[in-house]
Protein backbone atom coordinates (compact mmCIF):
# COMPACT_ATOMS: atom_id res chain seq x y z
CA UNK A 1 0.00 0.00 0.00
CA UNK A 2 1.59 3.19 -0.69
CA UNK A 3 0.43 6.76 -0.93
CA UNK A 4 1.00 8.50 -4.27
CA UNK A 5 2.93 12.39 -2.75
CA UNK A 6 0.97 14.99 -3.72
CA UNK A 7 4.02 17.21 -5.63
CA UNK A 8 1.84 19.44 -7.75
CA UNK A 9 1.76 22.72 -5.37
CA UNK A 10 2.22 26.19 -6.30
CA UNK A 11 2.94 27.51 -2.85
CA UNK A 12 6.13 28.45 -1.77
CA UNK A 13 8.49 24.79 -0.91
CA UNK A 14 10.38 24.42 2.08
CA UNK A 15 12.66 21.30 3.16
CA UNK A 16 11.58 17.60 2.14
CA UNK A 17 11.35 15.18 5.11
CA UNK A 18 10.31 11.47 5.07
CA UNK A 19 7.20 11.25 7.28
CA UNK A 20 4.87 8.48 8.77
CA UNK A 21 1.33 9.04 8.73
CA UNK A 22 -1.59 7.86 11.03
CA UNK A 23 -1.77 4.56 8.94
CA UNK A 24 1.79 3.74 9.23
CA UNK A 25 2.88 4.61 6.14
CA UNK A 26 6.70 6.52 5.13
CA UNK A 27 6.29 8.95 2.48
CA UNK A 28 8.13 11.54 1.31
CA UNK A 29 6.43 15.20 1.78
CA UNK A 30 7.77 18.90 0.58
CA UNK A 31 7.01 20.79 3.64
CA UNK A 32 4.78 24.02 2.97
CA UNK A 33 4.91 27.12 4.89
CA UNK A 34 1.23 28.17 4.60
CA UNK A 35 -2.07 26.36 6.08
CA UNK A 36 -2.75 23.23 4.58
CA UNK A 37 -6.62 23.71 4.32
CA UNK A 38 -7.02 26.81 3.63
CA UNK A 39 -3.88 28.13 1.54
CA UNK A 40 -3.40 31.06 4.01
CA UNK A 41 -0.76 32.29 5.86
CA UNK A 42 -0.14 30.96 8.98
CA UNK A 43 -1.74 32.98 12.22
CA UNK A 44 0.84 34.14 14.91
CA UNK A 45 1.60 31.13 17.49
CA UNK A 46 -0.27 28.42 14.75
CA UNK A 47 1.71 24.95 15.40
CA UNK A 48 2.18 24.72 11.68
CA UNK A 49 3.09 20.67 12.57
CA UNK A 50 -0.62 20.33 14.19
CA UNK A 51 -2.78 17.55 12.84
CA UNK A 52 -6.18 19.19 11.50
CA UNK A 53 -9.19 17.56 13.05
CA UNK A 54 -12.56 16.34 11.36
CA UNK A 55 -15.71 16.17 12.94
CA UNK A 56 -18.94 14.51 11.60
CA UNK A 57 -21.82 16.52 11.79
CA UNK A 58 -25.76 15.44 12.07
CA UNK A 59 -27.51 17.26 9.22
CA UNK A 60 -31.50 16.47 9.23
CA UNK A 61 -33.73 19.28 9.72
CA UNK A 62 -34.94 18.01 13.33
CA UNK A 63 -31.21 17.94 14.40
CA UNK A 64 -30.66 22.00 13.63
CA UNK A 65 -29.33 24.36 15.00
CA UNK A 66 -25.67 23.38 14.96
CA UNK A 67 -22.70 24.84 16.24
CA UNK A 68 -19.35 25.18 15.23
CA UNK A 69 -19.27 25.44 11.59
CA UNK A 70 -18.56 28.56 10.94
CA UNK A 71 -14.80 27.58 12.48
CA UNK A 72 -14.16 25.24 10.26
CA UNK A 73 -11.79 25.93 6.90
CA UNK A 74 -13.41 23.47 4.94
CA UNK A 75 -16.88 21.23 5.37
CA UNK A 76 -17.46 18.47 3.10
CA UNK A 77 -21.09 17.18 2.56
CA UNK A 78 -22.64 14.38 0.53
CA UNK A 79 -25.82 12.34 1.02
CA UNK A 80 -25.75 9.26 3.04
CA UNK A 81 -29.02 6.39 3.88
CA UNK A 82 -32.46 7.61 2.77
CA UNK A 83 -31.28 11.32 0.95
CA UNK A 84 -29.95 12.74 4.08
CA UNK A 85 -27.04 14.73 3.77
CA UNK A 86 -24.42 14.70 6.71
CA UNK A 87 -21.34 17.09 7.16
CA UNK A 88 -17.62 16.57 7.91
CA UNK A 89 -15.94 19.48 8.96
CA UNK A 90 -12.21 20.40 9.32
CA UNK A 91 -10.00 22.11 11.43
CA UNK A 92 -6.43 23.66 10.68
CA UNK A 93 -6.19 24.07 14.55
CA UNK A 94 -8.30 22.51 17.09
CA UNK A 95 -8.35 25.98 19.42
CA UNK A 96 -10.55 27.06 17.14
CA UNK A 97 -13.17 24.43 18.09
CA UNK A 98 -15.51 25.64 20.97
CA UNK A 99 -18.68 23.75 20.97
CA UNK A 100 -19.05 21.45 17.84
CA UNK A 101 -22.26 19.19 16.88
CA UNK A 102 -24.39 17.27 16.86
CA UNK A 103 -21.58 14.97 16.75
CA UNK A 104 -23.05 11.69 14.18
CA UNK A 105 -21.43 8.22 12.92
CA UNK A 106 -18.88 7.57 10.82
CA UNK A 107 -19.39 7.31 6.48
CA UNK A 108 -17.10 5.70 4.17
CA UNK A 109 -17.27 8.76 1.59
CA UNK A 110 -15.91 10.99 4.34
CA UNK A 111 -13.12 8.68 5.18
CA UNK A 112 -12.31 8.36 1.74
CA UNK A 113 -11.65 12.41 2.06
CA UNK A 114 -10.55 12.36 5.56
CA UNK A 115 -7.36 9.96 5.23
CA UNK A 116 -4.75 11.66 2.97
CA UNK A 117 -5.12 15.06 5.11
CA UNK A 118 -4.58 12.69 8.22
CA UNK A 119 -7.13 14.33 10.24
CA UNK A 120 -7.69 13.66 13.77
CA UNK A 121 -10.98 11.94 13.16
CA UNK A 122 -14.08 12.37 15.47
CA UNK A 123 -17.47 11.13 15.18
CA UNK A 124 -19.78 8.56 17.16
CA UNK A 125 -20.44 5.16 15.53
CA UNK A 126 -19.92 3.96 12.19
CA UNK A 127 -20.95 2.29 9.39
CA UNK A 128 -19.59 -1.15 8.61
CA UNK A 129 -17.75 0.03 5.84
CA UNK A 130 -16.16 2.73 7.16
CA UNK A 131 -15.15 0.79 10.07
CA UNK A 132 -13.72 -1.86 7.95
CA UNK A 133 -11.85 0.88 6.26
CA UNK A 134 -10.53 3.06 9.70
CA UNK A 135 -9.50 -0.82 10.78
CA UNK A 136 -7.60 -1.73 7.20
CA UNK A 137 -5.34 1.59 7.85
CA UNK A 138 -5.12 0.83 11.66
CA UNK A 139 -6.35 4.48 11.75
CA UNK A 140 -7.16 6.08 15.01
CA UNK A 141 -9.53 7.71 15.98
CA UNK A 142 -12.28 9.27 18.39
CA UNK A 143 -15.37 7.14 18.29
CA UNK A 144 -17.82 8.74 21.12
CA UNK A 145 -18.98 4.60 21.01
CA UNK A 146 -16.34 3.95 23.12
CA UNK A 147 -15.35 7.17 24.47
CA UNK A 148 -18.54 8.46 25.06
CA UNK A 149 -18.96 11.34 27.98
CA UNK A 150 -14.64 11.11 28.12
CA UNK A 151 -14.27 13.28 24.72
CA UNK A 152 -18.26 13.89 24.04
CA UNK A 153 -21.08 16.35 25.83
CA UNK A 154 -24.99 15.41 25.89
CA UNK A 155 -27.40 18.57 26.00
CA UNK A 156 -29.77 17.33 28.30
CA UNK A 157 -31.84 20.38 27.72
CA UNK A 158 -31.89 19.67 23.88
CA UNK A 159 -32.75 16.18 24.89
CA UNK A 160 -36.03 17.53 26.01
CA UNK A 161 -37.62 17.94 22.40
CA UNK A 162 -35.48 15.74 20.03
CA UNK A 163 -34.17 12.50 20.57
CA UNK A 164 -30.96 11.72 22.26
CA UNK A 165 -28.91 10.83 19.06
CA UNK A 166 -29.79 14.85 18.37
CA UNK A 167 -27.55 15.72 21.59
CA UNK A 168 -24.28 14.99 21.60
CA UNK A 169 -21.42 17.75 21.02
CA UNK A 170 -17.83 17.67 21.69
CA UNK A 171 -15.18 20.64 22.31
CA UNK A 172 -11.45 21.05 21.82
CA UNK A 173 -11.20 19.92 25.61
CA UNK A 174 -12.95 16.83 25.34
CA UNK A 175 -11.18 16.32 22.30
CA UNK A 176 -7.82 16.41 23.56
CA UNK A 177 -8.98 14.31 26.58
CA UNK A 178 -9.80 11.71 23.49
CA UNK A 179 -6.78 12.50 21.97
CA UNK A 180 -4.63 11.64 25.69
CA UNK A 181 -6.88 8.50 26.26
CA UNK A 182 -5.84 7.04 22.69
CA UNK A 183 -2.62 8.17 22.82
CA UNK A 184 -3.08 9.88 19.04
CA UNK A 185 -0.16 11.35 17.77
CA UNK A 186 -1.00 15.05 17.17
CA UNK A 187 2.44 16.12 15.50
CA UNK A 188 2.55 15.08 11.59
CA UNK A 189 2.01 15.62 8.12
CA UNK A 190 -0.45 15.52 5.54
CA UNK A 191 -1.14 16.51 1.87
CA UNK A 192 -2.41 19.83 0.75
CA UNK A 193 -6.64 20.13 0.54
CA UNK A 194 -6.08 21.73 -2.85
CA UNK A 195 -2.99 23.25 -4.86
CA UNK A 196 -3.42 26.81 -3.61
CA UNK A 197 -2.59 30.11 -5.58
CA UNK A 198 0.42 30.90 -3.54
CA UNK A 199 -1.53 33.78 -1.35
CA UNK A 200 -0.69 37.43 -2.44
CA UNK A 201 -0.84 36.30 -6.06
CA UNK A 202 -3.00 36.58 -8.98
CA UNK A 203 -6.21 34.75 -8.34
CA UNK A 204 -8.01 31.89 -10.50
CA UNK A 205 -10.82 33.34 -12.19
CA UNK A 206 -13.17 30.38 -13.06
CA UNK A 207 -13.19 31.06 -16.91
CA UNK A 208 -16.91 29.78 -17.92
CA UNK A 209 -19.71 31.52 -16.47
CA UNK A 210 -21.15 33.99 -14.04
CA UNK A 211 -22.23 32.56 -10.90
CA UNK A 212 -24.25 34.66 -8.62
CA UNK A 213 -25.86 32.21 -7.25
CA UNK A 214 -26.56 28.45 -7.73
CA UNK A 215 -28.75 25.88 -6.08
CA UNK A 216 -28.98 21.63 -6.40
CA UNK A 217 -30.67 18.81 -4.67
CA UNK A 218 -28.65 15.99 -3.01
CA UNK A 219 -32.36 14.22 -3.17
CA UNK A 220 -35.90 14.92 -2.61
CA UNK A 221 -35.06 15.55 1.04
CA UNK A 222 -31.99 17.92 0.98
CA UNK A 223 -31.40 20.82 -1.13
CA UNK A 224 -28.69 23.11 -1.20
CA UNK A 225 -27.86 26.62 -2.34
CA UNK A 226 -25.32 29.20 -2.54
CA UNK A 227 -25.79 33.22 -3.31
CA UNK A 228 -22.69 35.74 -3.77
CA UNK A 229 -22.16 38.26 -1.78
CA UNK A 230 -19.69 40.68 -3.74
CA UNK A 231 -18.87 42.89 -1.05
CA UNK A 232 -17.55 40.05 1.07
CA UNK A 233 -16.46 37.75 -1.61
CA UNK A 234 -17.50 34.78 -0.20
CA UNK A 235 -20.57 32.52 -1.07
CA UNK A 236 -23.37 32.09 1.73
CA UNK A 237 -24.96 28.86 2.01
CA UNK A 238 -28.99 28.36 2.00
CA UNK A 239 -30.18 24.58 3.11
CA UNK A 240 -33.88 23.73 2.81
CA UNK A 241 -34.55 26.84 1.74
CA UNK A 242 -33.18 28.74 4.79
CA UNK A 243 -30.03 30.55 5.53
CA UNK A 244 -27.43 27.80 7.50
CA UNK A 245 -26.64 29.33 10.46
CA UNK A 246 -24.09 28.18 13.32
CA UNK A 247 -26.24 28.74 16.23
CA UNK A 248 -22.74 29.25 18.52
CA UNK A 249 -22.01 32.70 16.47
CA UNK A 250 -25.61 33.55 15.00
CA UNK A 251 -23.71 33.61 11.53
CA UNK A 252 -24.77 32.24 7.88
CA UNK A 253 -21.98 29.84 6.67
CA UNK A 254 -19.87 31.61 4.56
CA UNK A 255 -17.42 29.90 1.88
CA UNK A 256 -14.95 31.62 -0.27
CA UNK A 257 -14.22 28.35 -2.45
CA UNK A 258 -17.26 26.15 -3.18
CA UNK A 259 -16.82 22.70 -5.37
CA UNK A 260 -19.20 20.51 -6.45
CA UNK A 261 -18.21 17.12 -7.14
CA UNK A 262 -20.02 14.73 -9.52
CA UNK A 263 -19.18 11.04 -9.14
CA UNK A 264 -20.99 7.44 -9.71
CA UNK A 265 -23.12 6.65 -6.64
CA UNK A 266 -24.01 3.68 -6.30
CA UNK A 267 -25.77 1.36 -2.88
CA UNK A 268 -23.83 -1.01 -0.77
CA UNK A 269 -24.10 -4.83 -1.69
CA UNK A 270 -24.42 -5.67 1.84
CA UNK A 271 -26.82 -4.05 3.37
CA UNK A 272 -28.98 -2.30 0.38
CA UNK A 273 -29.43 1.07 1.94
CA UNK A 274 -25.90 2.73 2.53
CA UNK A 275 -24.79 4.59 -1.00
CA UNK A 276 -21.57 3.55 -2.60
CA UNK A 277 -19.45 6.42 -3.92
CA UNK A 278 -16.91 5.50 -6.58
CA UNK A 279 -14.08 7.78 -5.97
CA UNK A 280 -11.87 7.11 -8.93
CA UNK A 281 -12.19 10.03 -11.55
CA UNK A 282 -14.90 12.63 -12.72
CA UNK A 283 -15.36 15.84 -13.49
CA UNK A 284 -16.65 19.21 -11.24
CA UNK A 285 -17.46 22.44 -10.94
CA UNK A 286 -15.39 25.49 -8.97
CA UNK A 287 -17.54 28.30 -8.13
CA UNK A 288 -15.19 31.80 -6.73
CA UNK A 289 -15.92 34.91 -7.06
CA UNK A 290 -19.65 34.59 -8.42
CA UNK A 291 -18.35 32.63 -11.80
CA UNK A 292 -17.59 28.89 -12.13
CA UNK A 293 -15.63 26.27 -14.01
CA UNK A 294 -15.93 22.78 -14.64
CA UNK A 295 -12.73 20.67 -13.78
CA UNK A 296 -11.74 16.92 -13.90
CA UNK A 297 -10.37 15.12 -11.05
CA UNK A 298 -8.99 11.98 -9.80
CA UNK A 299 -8.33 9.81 -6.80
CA UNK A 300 -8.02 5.90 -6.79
CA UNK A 301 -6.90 4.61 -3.33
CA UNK A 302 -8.55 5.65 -0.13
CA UNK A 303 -5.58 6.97 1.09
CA UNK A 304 -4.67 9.68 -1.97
CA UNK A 305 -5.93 12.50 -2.23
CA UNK A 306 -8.35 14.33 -4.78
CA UNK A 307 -6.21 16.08 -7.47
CA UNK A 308 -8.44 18.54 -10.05
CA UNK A 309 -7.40 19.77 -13.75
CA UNK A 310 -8.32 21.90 -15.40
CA UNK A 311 -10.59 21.16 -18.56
CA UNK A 312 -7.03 21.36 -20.37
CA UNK A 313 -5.11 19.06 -17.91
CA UNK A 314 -3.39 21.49 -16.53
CA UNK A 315 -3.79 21.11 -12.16
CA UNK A 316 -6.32 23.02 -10.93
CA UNK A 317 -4.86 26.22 -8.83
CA UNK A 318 -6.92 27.27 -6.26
CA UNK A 319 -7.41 30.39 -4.41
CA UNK A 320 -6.88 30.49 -0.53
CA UNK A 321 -9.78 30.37 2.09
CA UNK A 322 -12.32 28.46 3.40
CA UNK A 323 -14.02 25.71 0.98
CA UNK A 324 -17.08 23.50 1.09
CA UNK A 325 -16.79 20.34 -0.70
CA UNK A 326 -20.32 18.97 -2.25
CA UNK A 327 -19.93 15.41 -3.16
CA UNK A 328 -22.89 14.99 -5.51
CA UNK A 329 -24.25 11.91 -7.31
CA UNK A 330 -23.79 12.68 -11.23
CA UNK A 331 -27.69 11.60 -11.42
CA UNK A 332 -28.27 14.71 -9.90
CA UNK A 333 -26.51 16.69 -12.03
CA UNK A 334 -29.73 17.93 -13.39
CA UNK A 335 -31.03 19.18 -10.58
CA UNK A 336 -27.97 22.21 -10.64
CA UNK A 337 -29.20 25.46 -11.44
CA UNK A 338 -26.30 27.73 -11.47
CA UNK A 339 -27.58 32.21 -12.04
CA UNK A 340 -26.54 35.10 -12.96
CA UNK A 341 -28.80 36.71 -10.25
CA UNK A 342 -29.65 35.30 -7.28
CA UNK A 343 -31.28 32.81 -6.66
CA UNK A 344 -35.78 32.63 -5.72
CA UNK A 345 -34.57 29.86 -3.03
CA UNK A 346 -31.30 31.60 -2.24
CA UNK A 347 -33.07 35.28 -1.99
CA UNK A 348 -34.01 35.09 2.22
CA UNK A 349 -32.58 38.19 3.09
CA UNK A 350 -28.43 36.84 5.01
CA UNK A 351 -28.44 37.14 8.05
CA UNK A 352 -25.43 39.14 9.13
């Protein structure tokens, strides 16, 4: 088994080290001198060595509000049993995380995205496939299953009106109690989320089309939508129909990177109910700046990461800040309705 180095990265190089990730496995890595998930410099006292952390989030409507999310530098989303969506989200630095949840179970498609930035991985419960898969790399992680109250909080007050799977959250301190009761290494390396625009430098424009606003359904259940905002310069995120708000800060989520991700999905042989994404190559579509491109993009092995091209093959470059990651069955691809104004579902006035 053997990870394939991520080497195509304009940012700035510093000295290549051999390294040994969470799975066990050597590889050779250029060290980078900027934030590995969001392209930015790093902030003043940042342990640039720091493992980012990944947290699954609950995502049906009954489960809102959630907190956290607007901390995190990039949130990945794609639809799991029955058309519900759930979210991963990731840390650069796990100070950042205050109160994070509700904390859900494990999917395969997230640790498919999860492994080559070698995230400190938190959720409660899994699926049998993405157990199998954490067990195949030895990977380890914080599973609220075993942990549970050690490195996980239950709102008993929530608990009054939604059920108790609704209630659990998690903080940097239970976190790092997790971290000490698994002994996790917290020190290591990992590829680059993207290949950033070295920051400072001209910017990608996505070259085919204005993109004010778009919207698309994961399913009949959960439907998604963006609107730009170009005095910010970031894309606010609508889900059914209603701004998505981090209850902890009262703020919309706000994204300056959004990619949509179209790939084969299929349902699990063994069970029947449990999608099946097929994560070797596809194409996409980069939204920045209120225009959009399509891209190609490959993976392969669990373990490597997601490289995008450019419709011409050249690697996609792109800019620094906070992403959301939409992985999107290509039968849905319909469904996208991308706008040169904004948006009748994406036109609730943003909260601010």
């Amino acid at each position: 088994m053997c990870l394939s180095v991520f080497t195509a990265c304009s940012q700035k190089s510093g000295d290549t080290s051999d390294v040994t990730d969470n799975a066990g496995i050597t590889v050779s890595v250029t060290q980078k001198d900027y934030n590995h998930l969001t392209g930015m410099p790093f902030e003043d006292g940042q342990d640039k060595n720091s493992r980012p952390v990944a947290v699954m989030i609950n995502n049906l409507k009954i489960a809102l509000p959630q907190y956290g999310l607007s901390a995190a530098d990039i949130i990945y989303e794609a639809v799991t049993e029955g058309g519900i969506t759930r979210l991963m989200a990731l840390y650069s630095d796990i100070n950042d995380i205050d109160r994070v949840g509700p904390v859900r179970s494990a999917r395969h498609q997230f640790v498919e995205m999860m492994l080559p930035l070698n995230a400190i991985y938190v959720h409660i419960g899994s699926s049998i496939s993405a157990n199998r898969m954490l067990n195949a790399y030895s990977y380890q992680d914080i599973d609220g299953i075993y942990l549970g109250s050690l490195a996980f909080m239950f709102d008993s007050e929530m608990a009054k009106v939604k059920s108790s799977e609704h209630c659990w959250f998690t903080t940097k301190d239970l976190i790092n109690a997790g971290i000490a009761k698994n002994g996790i290494g917290t020190k290591n390396n990992f590829y680059p989320a993207f290949d950033f625009v070295e920051y400072g430098k001209d910017e990608t424009i996505p070259a085919d089309g204005v993109a004010v606003s778009f919207t698309y359904d994961y399913s009949g259940y959960a439907n998604v939508g963006f609107s730009y905002d170009e005095n910010t310069g970031k894309y606010y995120k609508y889900a059914f129909g209603a701004p998505h708000m981090d209850a902890g800060t009262n703020q919309q989520l706000a994204f300056d990177n959004v990619f949509l991700v179209l790939t084969e999905v299929g349902v699990e042989a063994e069970n029947g109910i449990l999608p099946d994404f097929a994560f070797d190559s596809g194409i996409g579509y980069y939204f920045y700046g209120g225009r959009y491109e399509k891209f190609l993009w490959e993976k392969g092995e669990p373990e490597n990461p997601m490289i995008m091209y450019t419709v011409d093959g050249e690697v996609l470059k792109v800019n620094p800040g906070k992403s959301y990651v939409g992985l999107l069955d290509i039968e849905q691809t319909p469904t996208l309705n991308v706008s040169e104004e904004v948006h009748t579902s994406a036109s609730v006035e943003r909260v601010q």
